[in-house]
N, C-alpha and C. Protein backbone atom coordinates (compact mmCIF):
# COMPACT_ATOMS: atom_id res chain seq x y z
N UNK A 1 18.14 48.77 7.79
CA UNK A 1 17.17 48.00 8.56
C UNK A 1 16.38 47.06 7.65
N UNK A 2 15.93 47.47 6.61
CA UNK A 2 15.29 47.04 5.47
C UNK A 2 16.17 45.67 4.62
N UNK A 3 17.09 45.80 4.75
CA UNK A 3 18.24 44.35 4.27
C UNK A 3 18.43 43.67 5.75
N UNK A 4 18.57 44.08 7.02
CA UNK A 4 18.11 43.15 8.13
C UNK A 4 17.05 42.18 8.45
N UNK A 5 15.88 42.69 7.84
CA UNK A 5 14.77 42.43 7.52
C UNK A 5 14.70 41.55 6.89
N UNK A 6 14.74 41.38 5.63
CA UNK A 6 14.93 40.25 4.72
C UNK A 6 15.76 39.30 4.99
N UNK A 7 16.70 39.21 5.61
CA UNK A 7 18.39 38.79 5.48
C UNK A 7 17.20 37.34 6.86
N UNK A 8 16.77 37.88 7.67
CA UNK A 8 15.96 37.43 9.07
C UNK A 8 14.82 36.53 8.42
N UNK A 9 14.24 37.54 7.57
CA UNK A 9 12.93 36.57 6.74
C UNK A 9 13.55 35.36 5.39
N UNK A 10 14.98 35.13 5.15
CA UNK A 10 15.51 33.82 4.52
C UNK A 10 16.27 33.08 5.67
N UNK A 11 16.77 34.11 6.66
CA UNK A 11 17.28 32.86 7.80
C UNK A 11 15.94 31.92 8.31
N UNK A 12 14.78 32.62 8.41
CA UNK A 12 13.42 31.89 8.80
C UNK A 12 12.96 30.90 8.20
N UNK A 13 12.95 31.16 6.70
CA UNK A 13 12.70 30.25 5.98
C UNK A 13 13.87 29.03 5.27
N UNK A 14 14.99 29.19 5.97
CA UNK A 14 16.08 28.39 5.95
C UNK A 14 16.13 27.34 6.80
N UNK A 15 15.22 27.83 7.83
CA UNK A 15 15.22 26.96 9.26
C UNK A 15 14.03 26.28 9.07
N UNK A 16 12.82 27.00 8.60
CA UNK A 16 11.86 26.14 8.67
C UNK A 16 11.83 25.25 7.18
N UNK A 17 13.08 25.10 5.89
CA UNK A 17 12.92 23.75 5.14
C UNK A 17 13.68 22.99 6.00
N UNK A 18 14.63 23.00 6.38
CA UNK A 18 15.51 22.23 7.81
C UNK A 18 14.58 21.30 8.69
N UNK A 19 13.55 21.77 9.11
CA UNK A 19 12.89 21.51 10.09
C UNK A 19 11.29 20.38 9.42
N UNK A 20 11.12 20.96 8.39
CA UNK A 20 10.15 20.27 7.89
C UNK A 20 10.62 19.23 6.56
N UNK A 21 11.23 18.51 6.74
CA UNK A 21 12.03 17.21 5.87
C UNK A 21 11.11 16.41 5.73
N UNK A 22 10.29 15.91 5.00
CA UNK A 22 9.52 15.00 4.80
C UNK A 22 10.03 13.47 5.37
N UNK A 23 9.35 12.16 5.67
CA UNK A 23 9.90 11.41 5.94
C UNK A 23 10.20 10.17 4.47
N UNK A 24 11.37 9.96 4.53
CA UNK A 24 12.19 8.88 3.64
C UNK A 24 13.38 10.20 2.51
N UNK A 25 12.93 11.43 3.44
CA UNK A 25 14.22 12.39 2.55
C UNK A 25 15.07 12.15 2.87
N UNK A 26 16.24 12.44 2.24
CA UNK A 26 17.43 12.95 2.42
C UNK A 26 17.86 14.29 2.85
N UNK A 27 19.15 13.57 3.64
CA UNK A 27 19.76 15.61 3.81
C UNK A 27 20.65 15.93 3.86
N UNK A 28 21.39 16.47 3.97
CA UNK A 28 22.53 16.86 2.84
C UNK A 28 23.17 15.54 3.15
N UNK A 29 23.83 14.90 4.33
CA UNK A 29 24.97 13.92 4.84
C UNK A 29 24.00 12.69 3.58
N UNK A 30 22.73 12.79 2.91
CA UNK A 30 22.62 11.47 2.42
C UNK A 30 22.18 10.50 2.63
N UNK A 31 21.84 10.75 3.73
CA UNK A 31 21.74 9.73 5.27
C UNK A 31 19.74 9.75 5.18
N UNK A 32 19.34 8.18 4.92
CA UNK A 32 18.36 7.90 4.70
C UNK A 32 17.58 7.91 5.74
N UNK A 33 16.10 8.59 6.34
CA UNK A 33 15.56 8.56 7.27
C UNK A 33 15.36 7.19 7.68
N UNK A 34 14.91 6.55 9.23
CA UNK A 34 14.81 4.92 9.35
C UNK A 34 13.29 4.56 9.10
N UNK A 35 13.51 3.15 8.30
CA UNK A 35 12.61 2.52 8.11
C UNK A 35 11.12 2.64 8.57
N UNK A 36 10.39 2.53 8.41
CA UNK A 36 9.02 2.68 9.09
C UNK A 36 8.85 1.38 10.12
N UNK A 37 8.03 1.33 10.67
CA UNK A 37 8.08 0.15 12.01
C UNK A 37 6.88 -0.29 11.42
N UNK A 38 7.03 -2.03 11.62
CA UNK A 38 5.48 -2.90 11.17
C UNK A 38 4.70 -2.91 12.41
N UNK A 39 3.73 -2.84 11.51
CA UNK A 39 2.27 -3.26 12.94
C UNK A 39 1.96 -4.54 12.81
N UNK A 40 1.64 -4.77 11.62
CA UNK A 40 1.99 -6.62 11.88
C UNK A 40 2.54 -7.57 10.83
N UNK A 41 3.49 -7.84 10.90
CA UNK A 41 4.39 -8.52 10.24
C UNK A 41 4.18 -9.91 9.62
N UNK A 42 4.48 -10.14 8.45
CA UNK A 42 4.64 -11.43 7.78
C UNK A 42 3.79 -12.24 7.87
N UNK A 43 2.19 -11.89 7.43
CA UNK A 43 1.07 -12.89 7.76
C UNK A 43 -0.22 -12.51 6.49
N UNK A 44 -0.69 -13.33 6.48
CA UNK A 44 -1.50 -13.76 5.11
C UNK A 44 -2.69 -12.53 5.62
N UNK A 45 -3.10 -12.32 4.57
CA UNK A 45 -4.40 -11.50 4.32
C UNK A 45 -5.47 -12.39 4.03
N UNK A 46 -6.54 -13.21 4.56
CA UNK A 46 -7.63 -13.46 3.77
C UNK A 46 -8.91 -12.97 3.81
N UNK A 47 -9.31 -13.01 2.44
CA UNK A 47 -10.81 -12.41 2.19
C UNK A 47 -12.02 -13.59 3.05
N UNK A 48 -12.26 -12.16 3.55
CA UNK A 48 -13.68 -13.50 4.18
C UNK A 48 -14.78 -13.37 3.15
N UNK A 49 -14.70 -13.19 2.13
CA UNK A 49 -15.38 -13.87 1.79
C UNK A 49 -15.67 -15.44 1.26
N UNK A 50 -14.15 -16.01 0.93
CA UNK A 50 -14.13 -17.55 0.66
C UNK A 50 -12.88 -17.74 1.25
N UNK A 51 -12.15 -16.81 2.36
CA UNK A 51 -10.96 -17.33 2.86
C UNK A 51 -10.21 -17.68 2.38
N UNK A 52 -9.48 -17.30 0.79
CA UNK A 52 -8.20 -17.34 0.33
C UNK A 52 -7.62 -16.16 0.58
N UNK A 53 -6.66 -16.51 0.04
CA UNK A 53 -4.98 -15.35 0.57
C UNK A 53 -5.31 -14.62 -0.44
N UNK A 54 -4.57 -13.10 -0.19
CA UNK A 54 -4.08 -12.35 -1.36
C UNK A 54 -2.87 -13.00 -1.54
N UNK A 55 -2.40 -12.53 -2.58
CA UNK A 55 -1.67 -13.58 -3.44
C UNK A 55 -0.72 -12.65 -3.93
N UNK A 56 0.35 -12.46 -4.23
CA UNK A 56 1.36 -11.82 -5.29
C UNK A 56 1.77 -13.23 -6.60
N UNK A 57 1.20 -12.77 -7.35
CA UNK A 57 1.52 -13.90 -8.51
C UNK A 57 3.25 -14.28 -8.60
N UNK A 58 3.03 -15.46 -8.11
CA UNK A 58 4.59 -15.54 -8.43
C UNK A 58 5.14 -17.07 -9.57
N UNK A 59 3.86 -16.45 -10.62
CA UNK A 59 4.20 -17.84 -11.66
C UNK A 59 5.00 -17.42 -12.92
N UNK A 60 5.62 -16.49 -12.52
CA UNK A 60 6.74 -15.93 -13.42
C UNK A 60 7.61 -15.04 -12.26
N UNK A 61 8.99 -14.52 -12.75
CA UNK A 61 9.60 -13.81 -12.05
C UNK A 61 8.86 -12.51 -11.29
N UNK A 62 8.58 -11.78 -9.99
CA UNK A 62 8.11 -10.73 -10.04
C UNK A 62 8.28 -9.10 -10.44
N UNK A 63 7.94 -8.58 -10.76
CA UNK A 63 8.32 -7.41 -11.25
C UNK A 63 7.32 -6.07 -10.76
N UNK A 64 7.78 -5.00 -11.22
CA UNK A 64 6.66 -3.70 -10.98
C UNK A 64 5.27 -4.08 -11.91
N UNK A 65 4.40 -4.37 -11.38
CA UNK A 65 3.08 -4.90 -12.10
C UNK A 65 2.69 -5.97 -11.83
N UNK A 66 3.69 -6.53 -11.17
CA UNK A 66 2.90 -8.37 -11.11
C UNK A 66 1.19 -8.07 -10.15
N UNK A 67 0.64 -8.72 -10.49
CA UNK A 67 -0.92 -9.24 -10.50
C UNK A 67 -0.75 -9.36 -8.78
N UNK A 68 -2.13 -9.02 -8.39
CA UNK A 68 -1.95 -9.37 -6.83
C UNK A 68 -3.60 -10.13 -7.11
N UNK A 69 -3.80 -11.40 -6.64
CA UNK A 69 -4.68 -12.30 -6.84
C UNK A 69 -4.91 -12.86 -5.69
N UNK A 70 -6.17 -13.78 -5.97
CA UNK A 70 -6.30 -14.35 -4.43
C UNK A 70 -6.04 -16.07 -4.60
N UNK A 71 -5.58 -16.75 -4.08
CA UNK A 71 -5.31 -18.37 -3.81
C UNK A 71 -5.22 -18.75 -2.64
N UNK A 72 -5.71 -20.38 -2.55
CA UNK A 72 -5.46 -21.06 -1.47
C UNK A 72 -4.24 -20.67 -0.62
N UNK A 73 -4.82 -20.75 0.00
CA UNK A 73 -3.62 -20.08 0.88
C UNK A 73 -2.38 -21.63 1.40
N UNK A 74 -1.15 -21.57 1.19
CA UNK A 74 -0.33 -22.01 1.11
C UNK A 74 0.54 -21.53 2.15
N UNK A 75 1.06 -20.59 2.52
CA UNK A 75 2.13 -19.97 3.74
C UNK A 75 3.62 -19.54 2.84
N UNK A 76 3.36 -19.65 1.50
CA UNK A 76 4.57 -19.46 0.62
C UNK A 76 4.44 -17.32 1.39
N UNK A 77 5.97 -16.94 1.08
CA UNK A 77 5.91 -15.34 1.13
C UNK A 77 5.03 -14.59 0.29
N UNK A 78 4.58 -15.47 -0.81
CA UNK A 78 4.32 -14.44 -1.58
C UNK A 78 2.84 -14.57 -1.50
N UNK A 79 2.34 -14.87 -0.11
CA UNK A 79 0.87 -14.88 0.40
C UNK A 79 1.29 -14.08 1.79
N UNK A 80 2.60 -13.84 2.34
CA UNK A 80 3.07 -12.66 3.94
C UNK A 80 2.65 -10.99 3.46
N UNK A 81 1.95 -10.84 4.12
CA UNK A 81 2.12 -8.94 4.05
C UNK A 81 2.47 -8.42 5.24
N UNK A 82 3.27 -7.44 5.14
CA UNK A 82 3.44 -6.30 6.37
C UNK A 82 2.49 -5.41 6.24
N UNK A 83 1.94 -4.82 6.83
CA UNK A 83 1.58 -3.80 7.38
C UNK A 83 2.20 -2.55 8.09
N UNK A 84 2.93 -1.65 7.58
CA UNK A 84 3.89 -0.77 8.14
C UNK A 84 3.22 0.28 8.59
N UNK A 85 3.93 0.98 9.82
CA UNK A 85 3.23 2.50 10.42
C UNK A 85 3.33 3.65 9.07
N UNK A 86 3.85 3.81 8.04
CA UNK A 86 3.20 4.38 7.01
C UNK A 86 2.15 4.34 5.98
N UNK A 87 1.71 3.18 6.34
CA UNK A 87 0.48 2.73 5.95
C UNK A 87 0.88 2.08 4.42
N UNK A 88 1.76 1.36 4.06
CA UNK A 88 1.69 0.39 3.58
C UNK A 88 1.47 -0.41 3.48
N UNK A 89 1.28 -1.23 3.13
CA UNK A 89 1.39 -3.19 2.74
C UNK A 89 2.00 -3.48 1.37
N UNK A 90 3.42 -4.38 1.96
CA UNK A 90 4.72 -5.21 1.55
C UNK A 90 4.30 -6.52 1.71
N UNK A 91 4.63 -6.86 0.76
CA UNK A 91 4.89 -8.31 0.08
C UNK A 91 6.21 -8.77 0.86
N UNK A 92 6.02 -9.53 1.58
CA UNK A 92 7.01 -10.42 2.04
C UNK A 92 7.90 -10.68 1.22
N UNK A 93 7.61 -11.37 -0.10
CA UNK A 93 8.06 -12.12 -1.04
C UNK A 93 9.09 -11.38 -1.49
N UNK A 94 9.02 -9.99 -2.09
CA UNK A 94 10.23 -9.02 -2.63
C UNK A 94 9.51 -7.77 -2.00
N UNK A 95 9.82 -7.52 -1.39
CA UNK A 95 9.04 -6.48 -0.51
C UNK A 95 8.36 -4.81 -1.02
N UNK A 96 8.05 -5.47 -1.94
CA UNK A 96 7.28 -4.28 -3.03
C UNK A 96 5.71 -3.58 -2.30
N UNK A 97 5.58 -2.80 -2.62
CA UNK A 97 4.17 -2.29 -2.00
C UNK A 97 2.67 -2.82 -2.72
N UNK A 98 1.91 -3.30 -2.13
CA UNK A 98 0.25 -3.29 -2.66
C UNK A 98 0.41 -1.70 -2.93
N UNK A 99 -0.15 -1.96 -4.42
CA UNK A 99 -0.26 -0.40 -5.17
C UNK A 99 -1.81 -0.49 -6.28
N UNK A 100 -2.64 0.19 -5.93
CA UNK A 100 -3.24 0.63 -6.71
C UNK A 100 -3.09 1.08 -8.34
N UNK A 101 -3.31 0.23 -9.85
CA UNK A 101 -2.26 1.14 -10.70
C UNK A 101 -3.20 2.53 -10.93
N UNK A 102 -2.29 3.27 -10.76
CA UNK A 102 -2.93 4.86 -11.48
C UNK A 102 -1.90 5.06 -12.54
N UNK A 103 -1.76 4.16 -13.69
CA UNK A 103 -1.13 4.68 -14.96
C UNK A 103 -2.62 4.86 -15.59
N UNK A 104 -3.26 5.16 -15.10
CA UNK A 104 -4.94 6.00 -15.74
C UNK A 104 -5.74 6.24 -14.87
N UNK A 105 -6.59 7.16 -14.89
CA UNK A 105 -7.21 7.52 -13.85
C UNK A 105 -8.17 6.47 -13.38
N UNK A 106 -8.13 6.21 -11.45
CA UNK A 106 -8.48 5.01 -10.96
C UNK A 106 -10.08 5.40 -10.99
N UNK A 107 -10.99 3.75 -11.35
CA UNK A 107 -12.19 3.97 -10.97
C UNK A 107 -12.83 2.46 -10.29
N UNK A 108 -14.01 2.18 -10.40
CA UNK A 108 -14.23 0.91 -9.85
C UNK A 108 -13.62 -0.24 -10.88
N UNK A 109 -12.96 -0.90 -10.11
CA UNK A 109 -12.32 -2.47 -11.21
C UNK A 109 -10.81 -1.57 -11.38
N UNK A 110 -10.13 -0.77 -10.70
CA UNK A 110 -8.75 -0.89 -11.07
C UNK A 110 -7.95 -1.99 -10.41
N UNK A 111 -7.41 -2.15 -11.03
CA UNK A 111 -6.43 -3.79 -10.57
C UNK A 111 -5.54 -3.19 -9.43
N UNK A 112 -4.77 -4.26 -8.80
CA UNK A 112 -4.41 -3.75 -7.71
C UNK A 112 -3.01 -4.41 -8.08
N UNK A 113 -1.71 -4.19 -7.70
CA UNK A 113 -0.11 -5.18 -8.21
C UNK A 113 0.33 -4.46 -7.34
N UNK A 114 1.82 -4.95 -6.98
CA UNK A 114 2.56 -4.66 -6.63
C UNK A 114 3.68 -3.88 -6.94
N UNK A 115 4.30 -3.06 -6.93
CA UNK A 115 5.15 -2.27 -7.27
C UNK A 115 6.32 -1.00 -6.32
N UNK A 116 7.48 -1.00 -6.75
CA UNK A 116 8.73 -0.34 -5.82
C UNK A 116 7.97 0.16 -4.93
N UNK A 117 8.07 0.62 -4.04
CA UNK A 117 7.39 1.79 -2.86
C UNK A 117 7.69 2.72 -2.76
N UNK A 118 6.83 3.40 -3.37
CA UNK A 118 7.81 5.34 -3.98
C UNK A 118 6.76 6.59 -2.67
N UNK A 119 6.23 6.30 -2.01
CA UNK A 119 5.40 6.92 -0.51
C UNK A 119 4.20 7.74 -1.39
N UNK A 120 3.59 7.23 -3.06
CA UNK A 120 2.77 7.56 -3.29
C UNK A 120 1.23 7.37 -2.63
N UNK A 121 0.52 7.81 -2.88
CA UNK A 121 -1.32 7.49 -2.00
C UNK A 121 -1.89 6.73 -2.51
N UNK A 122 -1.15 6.05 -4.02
CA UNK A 122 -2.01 4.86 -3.89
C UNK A 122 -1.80 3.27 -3.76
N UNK A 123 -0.52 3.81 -3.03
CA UNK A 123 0.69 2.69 -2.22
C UNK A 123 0.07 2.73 -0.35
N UNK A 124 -0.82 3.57 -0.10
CA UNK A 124 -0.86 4.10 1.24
C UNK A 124 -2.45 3.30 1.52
N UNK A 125 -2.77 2.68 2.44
CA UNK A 125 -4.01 1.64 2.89
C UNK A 125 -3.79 2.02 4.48
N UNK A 126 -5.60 2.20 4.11
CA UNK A 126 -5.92 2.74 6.04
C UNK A 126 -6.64 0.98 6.73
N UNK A 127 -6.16 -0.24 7.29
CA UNK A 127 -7.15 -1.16 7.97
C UNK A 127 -8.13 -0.74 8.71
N UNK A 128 -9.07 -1.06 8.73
CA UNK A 128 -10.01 -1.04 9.86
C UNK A 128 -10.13 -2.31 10.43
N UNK A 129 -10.94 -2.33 11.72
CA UNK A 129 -11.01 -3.44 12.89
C UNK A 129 -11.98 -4.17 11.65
N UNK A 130 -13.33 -3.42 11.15
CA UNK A 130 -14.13 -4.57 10.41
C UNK A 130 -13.66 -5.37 8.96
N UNK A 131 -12.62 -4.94 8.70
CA UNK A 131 -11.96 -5.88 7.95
C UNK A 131 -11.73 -5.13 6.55
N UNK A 132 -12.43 -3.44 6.45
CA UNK A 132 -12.41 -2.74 5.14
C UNK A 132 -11.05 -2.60 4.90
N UNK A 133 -10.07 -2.67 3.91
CA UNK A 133 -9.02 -1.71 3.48
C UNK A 133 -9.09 -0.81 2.67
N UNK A 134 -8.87 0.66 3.29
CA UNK A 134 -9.38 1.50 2.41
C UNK A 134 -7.82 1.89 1.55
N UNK A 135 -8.12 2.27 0.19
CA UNK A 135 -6.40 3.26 -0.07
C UNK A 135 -7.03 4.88 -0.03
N UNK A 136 -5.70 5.34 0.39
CA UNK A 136 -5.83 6.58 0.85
C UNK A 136 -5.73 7.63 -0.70
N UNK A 137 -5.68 6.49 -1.47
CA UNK A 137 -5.54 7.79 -3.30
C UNK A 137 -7.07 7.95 -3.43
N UNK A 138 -8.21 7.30 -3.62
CA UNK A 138 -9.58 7.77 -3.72
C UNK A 138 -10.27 7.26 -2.98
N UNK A 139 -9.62 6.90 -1.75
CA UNK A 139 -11.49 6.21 -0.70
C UNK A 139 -11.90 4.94 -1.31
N UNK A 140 -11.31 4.41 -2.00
CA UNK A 140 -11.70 2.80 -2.78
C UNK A 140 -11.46 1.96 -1.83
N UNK A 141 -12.30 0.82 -1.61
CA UNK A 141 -11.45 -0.33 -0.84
C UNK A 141 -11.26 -1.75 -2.03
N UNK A 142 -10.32 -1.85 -0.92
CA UNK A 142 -9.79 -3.54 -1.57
C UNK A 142 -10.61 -4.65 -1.94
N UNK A 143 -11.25 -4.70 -2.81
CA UNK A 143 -12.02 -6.58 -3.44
C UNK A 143 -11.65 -7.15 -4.27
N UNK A 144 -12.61 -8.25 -4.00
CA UNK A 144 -12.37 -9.36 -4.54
C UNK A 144 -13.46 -9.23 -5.41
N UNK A 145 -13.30 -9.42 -6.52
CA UNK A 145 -14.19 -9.59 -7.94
C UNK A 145 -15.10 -10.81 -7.90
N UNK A 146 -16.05 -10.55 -7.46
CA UNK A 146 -17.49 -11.44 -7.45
C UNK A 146 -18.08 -11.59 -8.49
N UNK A 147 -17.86 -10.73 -9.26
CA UNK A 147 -18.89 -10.58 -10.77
C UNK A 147 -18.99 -11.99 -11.37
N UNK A 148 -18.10 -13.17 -10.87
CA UNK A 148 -18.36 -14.92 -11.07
C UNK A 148 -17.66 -15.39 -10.23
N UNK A 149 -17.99 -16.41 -9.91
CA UNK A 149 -17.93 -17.42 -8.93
C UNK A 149 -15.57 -17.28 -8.34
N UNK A 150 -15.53 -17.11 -7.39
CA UNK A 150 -14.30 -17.03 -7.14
C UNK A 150 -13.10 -18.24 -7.02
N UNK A 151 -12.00 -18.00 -7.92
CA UNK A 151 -11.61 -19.60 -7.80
C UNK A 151 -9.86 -18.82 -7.61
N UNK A 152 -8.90 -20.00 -7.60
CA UNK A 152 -7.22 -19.31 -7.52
C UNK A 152 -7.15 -18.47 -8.82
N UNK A 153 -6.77 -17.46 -8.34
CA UNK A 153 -6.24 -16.14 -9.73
C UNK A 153 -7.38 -15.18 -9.82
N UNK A 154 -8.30 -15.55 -9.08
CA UNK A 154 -9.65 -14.40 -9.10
C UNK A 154 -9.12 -12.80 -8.54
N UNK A 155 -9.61 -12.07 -9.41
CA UNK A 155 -8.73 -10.41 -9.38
C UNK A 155 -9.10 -9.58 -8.20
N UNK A 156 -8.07 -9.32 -7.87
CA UNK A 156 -8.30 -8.35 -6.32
C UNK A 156 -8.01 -6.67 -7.09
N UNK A 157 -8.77 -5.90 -6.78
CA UNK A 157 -9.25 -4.50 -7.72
C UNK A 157 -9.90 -3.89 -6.14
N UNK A 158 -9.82 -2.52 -6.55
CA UNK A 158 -10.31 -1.51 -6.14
C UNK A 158 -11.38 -0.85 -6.32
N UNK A 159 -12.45 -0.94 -5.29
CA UNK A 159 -14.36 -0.80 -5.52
C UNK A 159 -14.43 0.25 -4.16
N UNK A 160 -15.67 1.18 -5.17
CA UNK A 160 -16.37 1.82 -4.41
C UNK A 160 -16.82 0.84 -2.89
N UNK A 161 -16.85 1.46 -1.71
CA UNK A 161 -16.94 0.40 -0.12
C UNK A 161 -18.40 0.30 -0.06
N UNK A 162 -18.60 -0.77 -0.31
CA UNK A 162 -20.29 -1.51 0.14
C UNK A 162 -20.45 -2.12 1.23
N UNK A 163 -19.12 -2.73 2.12
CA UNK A 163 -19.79 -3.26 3.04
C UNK A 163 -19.85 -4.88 2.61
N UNK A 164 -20.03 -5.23 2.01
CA UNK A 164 -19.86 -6.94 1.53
C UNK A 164 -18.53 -7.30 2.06
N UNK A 165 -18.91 -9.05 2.33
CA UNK A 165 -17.84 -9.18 2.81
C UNK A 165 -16.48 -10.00 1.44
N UNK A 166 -16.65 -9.20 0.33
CA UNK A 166 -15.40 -9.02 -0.59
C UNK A 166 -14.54 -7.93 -0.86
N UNK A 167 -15.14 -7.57 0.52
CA UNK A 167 -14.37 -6.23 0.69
C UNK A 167 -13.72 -6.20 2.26
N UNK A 168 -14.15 -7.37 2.62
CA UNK A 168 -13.39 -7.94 4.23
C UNK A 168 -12.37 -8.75 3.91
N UNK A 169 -11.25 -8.13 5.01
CA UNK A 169 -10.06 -8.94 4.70
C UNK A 169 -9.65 -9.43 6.05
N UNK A 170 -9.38 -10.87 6.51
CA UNK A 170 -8.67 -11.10 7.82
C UNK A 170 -6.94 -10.75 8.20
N UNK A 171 -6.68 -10.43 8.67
CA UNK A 171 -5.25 -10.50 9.49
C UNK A 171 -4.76 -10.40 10.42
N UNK A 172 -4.65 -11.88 10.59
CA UNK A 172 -4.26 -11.94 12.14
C UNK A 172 -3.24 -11.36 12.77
């Protein structure tokens, strides 16, 4: 009865890793879960505070790290973000994720780039209606670096949420 027992308590727990697959796993067939669905597709982000775009630097090839900045807004891709039901934001341009870097531990003024989309938290951004983007790795939201006057290439970083509007972002 005692090897029935057990034999019942790994069929249980056989069924329930089966059942609880994280989403973008694999399973055994290989077979990639589907895509996440956008909430809103291919459209500029701007800061209200001077109404430029976020920006993916694209004055060199892009790569894991490229600079996410703010500029006149132009309609080039590499000013489009998605917004996906996993709570990303993709770069139109090469469809890399807005990522927070945590190659050190994040505090106020971490830079913000783009990079692969691996379903880490500090790839993951909650919108709100008033315009905050929060990331879901420490409660930071998205700004724009005021500390001088804002011009094209001014640094978009991750700040404790004040409420200013360099921390408001439009998207239509």
């Amino acid at each position: 009865m005692r090897h029935l027992t057990k034999l019942f308590a790994v069929f249980g727990l056989l069924l329930a890793a089966l059942i609880v697959v994280p989403t973008g796993a694999t399973g055994a067939t290989g077979a990639i879960a589907a895509a996440p669905s956008a909430r809103t597709a291919n459209t500029p982000i701007q800061s209200r505070h001077d109404w430029r775009c976020l920006d993916s630097d694209v004055s060199s090839p892009t790569h894991n790290g490229t600079k996410v900045q703010i500029w006149d807004c132009n309609g080039w891709n590499n000013q489009k973000w998605t917004y996906y039901d996993d709570y990303t934001i993709r770069s139109t341009h090469d469809g890399r994720c807005l990522d927070a870097d945590v190659s050190s531990p994040t505090h106020d003024g971490t830079k913000v780039q783009v990079w692969d989309c691996n379903g880490w938290d500090n790839q993951k951004w909650t919108m709100y209606t008033n315009g905050q983007v929060v990331s879901w790795h420490d409660g930071r939201c998205l700004d724009l670096d005021v500390s001088s006057p804002t011009h094209n290439g001014s640094k978009v970083q991750v700040w404790t949420c004040n409420g200013w509007d360099n921390q408001s972002w439009y998207k239509p």
